[in-house]
Protein backbone atom coordinates (compact mmCIF):
# COMPACT_ATOMS: atom_id res chain seq x y z
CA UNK A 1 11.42 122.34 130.51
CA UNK A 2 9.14 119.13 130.34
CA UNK A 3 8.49 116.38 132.87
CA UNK A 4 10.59 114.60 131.48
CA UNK A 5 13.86 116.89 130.95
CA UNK A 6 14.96 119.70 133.32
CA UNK A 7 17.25 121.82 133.39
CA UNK A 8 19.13 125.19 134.60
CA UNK A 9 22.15 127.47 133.44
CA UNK A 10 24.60 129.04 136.41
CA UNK A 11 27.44 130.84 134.76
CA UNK A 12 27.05 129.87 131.42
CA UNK A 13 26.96 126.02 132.36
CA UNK A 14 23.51 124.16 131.74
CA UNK A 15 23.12 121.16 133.84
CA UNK A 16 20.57 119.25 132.02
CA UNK A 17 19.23 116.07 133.46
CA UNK A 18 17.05 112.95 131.83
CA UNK A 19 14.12 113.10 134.65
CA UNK A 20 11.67 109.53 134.74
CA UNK A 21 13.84 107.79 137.92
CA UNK A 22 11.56 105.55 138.53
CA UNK A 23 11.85 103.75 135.02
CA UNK A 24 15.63 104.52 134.62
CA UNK A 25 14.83 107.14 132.33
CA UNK A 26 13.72 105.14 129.49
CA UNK A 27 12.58 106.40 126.28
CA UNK A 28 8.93 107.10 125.85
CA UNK A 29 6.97 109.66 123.96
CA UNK A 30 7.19 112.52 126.07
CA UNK A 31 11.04 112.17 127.06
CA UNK A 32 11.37 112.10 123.26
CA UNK A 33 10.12 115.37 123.59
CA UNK A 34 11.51 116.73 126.48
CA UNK A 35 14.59 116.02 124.91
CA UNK A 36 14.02 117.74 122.01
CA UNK A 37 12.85 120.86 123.55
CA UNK A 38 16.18 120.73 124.96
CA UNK A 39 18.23 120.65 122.50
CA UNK A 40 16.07 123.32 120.84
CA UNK A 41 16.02 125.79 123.55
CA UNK A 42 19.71 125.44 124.85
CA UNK A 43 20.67 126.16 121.22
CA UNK A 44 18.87 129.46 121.59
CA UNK A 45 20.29 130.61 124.84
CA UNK A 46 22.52 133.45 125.00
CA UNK A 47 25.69 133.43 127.14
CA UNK A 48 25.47 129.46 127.03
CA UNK A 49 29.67 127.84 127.45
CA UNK A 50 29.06 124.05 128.26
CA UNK A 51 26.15 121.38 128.87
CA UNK A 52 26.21 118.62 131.23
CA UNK A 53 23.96 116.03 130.71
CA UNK A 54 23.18 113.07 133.00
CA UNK A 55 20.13 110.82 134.53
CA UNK A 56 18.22 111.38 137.71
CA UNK A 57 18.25 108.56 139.88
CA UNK A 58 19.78 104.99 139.56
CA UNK A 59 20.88 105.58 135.97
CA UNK A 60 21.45 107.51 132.81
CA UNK A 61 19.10 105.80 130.77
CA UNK A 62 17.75 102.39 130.08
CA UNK A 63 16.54 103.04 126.38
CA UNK A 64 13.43 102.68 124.38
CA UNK A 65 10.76 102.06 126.94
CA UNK A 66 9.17 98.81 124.51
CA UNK A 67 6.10 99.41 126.29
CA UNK A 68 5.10 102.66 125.31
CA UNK A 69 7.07 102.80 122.17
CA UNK A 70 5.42 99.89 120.68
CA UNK A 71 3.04 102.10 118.62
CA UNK A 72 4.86 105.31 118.24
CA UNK A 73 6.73 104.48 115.18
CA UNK A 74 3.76 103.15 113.46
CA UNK A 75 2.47 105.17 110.04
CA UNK A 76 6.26 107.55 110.39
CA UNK A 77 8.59 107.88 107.83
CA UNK A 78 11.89 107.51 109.32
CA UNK A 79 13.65 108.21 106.09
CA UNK A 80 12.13 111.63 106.68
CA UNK A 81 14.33 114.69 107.51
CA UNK A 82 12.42 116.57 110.52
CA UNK A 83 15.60 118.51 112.09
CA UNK A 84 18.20 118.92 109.49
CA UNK A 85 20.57 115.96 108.68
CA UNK A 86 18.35 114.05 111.08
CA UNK A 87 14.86 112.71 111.90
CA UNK A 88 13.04 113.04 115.47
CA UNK A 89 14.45 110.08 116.60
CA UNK A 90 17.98 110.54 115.84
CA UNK A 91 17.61 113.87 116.68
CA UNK A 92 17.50 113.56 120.61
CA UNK A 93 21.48 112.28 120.14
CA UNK A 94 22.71 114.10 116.73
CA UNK A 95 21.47 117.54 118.45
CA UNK A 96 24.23 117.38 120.89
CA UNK A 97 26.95 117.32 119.08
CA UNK A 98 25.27 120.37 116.64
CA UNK A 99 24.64 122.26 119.65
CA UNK A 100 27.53 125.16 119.58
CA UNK A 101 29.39 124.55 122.76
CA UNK A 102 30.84 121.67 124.64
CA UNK A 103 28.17 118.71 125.89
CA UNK A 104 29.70 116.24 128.68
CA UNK A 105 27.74 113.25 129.26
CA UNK A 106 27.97 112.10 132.90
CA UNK A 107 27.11 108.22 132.93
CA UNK A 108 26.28 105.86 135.82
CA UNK A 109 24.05 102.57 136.43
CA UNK A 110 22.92 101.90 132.81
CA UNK A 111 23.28 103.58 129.81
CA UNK A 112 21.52 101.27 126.83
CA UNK A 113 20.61 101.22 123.41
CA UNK A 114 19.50 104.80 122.32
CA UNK A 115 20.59 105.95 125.94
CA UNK A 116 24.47 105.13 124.74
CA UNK A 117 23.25 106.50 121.50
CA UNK A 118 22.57 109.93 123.33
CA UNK A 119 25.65 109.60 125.72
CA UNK A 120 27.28 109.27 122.12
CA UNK A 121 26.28 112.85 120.95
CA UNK A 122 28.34 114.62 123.63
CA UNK A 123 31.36 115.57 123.04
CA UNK A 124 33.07 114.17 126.31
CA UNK A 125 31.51 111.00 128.21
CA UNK A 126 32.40 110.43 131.50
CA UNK A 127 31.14 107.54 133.64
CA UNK A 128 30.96 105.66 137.44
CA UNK A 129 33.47 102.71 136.96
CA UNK A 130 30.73 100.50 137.62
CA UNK A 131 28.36 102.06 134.94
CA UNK A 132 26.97 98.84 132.27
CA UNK A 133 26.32 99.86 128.18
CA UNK A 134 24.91 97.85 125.60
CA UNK A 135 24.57 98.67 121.88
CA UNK A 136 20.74 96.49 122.39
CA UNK A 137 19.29 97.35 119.52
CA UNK A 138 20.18 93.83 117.93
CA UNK A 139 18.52 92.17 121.36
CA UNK A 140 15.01 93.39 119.77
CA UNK A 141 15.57 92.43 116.30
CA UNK A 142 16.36 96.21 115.02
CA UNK A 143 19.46 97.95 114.33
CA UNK A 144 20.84 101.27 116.00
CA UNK A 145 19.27 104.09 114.70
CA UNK A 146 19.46 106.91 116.72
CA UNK A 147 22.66 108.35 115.17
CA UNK A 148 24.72 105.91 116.51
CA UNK A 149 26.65 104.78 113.53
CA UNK A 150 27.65 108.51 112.24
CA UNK A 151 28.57 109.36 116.53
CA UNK A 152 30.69 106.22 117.00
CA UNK A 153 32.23 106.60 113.93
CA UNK A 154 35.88 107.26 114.21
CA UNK A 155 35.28 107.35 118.54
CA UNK A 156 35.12 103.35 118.43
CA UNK A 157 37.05 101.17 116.72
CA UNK A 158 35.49 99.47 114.07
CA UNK A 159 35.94 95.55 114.63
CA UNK A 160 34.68 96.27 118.30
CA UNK A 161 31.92 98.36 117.26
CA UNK A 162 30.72 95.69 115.04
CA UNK A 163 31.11 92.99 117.23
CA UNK A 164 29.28 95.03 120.05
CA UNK A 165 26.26 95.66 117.68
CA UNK A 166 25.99 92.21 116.30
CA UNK A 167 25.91 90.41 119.63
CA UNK A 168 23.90 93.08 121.87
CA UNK A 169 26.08 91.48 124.70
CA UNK A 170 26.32 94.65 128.09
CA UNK A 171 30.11 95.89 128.58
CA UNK A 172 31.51 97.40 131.61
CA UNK A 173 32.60 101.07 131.98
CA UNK A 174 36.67 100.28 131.47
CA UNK A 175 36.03 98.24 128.14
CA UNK A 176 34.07 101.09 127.01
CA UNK A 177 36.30 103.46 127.99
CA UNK A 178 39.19 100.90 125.76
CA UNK A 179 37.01 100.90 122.85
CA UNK A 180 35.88 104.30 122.55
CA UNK A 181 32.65 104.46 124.12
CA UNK A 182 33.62 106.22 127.48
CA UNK A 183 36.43 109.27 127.66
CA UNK A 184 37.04 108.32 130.97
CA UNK A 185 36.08 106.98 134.01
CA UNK A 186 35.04 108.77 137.45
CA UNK A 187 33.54 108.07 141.38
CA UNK A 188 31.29 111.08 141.04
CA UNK A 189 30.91 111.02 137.04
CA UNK A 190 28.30 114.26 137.74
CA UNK A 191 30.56 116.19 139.80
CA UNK A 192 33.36 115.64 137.55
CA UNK A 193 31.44 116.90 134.11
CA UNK A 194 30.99 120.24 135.90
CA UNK A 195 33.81 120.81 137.35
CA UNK A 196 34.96 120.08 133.15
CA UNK A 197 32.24 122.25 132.25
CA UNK A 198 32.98 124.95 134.26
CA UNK A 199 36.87 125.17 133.28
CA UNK A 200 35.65 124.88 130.07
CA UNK A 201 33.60 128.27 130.32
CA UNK A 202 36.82 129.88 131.75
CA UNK A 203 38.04 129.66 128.29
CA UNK A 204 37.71 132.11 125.05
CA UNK A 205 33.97 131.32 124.01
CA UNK A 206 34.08 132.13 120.55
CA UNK A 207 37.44 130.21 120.73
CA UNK A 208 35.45 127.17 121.96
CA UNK A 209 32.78 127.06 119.43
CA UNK A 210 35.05 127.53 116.46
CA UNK A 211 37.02 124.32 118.05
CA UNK A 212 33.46 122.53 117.90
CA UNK A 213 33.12 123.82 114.50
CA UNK A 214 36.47 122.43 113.77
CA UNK A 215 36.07 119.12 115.30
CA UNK A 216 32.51 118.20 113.68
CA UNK A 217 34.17 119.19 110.20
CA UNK A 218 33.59 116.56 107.79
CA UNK A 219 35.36 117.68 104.99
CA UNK A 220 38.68 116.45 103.41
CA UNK A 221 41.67 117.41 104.42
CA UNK A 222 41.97 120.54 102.38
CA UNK A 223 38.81 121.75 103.91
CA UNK A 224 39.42 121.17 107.09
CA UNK A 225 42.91 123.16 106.91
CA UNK A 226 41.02 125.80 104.93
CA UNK A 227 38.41 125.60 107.73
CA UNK A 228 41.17 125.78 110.58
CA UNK A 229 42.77 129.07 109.24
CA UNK A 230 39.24 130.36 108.54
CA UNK A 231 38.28 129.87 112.16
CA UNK A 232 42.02 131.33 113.61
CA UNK A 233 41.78 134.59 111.17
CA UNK A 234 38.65 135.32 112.93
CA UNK A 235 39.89 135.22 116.36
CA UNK A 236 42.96 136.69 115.87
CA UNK A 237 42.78 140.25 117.52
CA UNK A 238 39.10 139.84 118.69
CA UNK A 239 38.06 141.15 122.04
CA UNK A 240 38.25 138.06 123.72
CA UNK A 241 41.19 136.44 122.13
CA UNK A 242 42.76 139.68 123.16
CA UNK A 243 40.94 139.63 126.87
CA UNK A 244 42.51 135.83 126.93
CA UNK A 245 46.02 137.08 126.45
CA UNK A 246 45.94 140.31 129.09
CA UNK A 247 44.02 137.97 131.80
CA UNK A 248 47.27 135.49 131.57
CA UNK A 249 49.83 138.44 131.24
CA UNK A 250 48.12 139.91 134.04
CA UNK A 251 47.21 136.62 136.15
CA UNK A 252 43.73 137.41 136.72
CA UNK A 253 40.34 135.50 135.57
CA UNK A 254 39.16 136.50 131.96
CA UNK A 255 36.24 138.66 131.94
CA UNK A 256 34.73 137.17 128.36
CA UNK A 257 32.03 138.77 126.48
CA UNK A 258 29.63 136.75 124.78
């Protein structure tokens, strides 16, 4: 854990939480970080079923504290590859959606330029109806670049995407949730991405990660159906595809191995 980021795991569900309330969680070095260590070490950590990420405090996160962040781009390559596909930067919302399981994004107060960018690397996003987004990147003279074009891809639809980026202009939580940026919309956005969590590591874990195989797939069509049977051949007959038939014959809870 940093400063910055903390986190802990209770039956296989991390609840990970953005940690600088007092500036709305903006972006500076260190949450960069923090972030980053996250990603890194929840990847790593055996018996992990779901993440649910969210802000301490009065939002989820404000984005690039300007302040700080004025000189940390200066002398870096961007069009450097530090983390795979990705560079440091986009990193903190690409790793995410690479981690191997399920990542719900719980959203209230403010979620803003590369804070919507890391909301956008989860794979669910659910947020307070009075939540307010912004793709702001255009506000400061610099385009999104945290990921935020490959994430919204295919999530947001296009004309409103563009629109959204071009003017900078804040949205509420229900147009987001109409144009792709939000799943859906909750009172207690926190308490509702673990309770998701938490069903979600009732279910067949190796099941689950081959779906978020499947779903990040990027290939054509007859890769992805390759990819699909792949994925089902393995399951078929495993221990815990076989565990997830006898604990619904027998109406009892699963008892999954990992």
């Amino acid at each position: 854990m940093s400063e910055r980021v903390t986190w802990k795991i209770e039956q296989g569900v991390a609840d990970v939480r953005l940690a600088r309330p007092d500036k709305m969680n903006a972006l500076d070095p260190a949450m960069f970080e923090g972030i980053l260590g996250a990603i890194d070490t929840l990847g790593k950590s055996p018996g992990l079923r779901a993440v649910v990420l969210s802000g301490e405090g009065r939002a989820f996160c404000a984005g690039l504290d300007m302040a700080s962040m004025a000189n940390a781009g200066a002398g870096v390559d961007l069009t450097a590859r530090s983390h795979g596909l990705a560079n440091s930067f986009q990193q903190v919302a690409w790793g995410w959606r690479t981690l191997p399981v399920p990542v719900i994004a719980a959203i209230h107060g403010v979620a803003f330029g590369g804070g919507l960018q890391i909301a956008s690397g989860a794979d669910v996003r659910i947020a307070a109806p009075d939540t307010r987004l912004s793709v702001m990147e255009l506000k400061w003279g610099i385009v999104p670049d945290m990921a935020g074009f490959v994430l919204w891809r295919g999530t947001v639809r296009d004309d409103v995407l563009r629109e959204l980026i071009y003017t900078a202009r804040e949205f509420d939580a229900a147009e987001g949730q109409g144009s792709g940026f939000v799943t859906r919309l909750a009172e207690e956005p926190h308490a509702e991405a673990l309770a998701l969590a938490h069903a979600i590591a009732g279910r067949n874990p190796d099941a689950i990660r081959a779906a978020k195989r499947l779903a990040n797939h990027e290939g054509d069509a007859a890769a992805v159906l390759l990819a699909e049977s792949a994925e089902q051949a393995a399951l078929m007959r495993s221990p815990n595809q076989i565990e997830a038939v006898m604990a619904n014959l027998q109406k009892r809870s699963p008892r999954f191995r990992d």
